[in-house]
Protein backbone atom coordinates (compact mmCIF):
# COMPACT_ATOMS: atom_id res chain seq x y z
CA UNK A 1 18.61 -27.05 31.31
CA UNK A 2 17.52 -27.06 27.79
CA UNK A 3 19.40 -28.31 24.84
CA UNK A 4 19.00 -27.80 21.44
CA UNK A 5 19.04 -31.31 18.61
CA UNK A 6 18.75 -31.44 14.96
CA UNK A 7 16.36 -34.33 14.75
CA UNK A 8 16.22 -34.20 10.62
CA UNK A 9 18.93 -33.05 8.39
CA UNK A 10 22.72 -31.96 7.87
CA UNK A 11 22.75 -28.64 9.73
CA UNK A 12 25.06 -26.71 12.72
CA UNK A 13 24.83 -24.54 15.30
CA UNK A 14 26.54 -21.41 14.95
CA UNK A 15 26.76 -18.35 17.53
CA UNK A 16 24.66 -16.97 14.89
CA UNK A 17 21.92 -19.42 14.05
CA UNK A 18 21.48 -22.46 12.22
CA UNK A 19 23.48 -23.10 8.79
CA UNK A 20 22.57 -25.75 6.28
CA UNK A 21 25.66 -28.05 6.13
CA UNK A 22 24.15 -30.47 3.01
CA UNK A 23 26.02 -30.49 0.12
CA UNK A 24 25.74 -27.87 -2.55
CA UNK A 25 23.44 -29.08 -5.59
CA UNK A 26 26.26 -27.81 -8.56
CA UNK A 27 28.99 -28.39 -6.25
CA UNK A 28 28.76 -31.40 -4.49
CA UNK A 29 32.29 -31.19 -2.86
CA UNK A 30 31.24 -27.49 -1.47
CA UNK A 31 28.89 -27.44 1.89
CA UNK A 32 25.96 -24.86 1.28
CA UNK A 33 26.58 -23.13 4.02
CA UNK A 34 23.88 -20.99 4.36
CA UNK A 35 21.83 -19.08 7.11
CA UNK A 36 18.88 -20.95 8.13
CA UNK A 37 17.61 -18.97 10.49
CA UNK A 38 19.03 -17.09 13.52
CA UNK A 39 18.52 -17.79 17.20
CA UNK A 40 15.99 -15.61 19.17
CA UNK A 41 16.55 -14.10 22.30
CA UNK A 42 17.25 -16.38 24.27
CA UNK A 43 19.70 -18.09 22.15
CA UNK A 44 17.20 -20.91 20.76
CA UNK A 45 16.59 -22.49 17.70
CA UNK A 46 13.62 -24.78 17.03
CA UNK A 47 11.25 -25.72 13.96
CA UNK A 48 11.26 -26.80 10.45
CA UNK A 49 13.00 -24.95 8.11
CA UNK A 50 13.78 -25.49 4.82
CA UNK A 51 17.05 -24.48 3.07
CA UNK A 52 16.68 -21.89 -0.08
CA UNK A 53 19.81 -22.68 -1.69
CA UNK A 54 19.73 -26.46 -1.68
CA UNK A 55 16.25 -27.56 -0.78
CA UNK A 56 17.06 -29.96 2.25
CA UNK A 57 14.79 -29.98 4.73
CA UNK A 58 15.85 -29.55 8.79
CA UNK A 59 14.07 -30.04 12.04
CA UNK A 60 15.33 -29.02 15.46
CA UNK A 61 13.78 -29.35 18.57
CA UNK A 62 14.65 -28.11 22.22
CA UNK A 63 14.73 -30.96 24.73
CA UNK A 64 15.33 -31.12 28.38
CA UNK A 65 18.41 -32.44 29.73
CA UNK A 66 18.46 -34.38 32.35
């Protein structure tokens, strides 16, 4: 079984993909919320991205679980 971990960054999970959960730049009380990148076909995220909006920078990896 394979399992999917944000190793760098504020981001989640979504059914969707992977949205940056840093806060925004000009609203620092808002979350920014936006699509990272969406999950392939088998419904896996994994890399470096980095967010548009906001700038952060995420990893995720895919590790086995034991």
């Amino acid at each position: 079984m394979f399992q999917t971990h944000i190793k760098k960054g504020k981001a989640i999970l979504v059914p969707t993909g992977l949205r940056c959960q840093a806060p925004r730049l000009k609203q620092p009380d808002q979350i920014c919320n936006k699509l990272l990148v969406k999950k392939n076909s088998l419904g896996q995220v994994a890399g470096a991205f980095k967010c548009e909006r906001c700038g952060q920078e995420i990893e995720v990896e895919i590790a086995v679980r034991a």
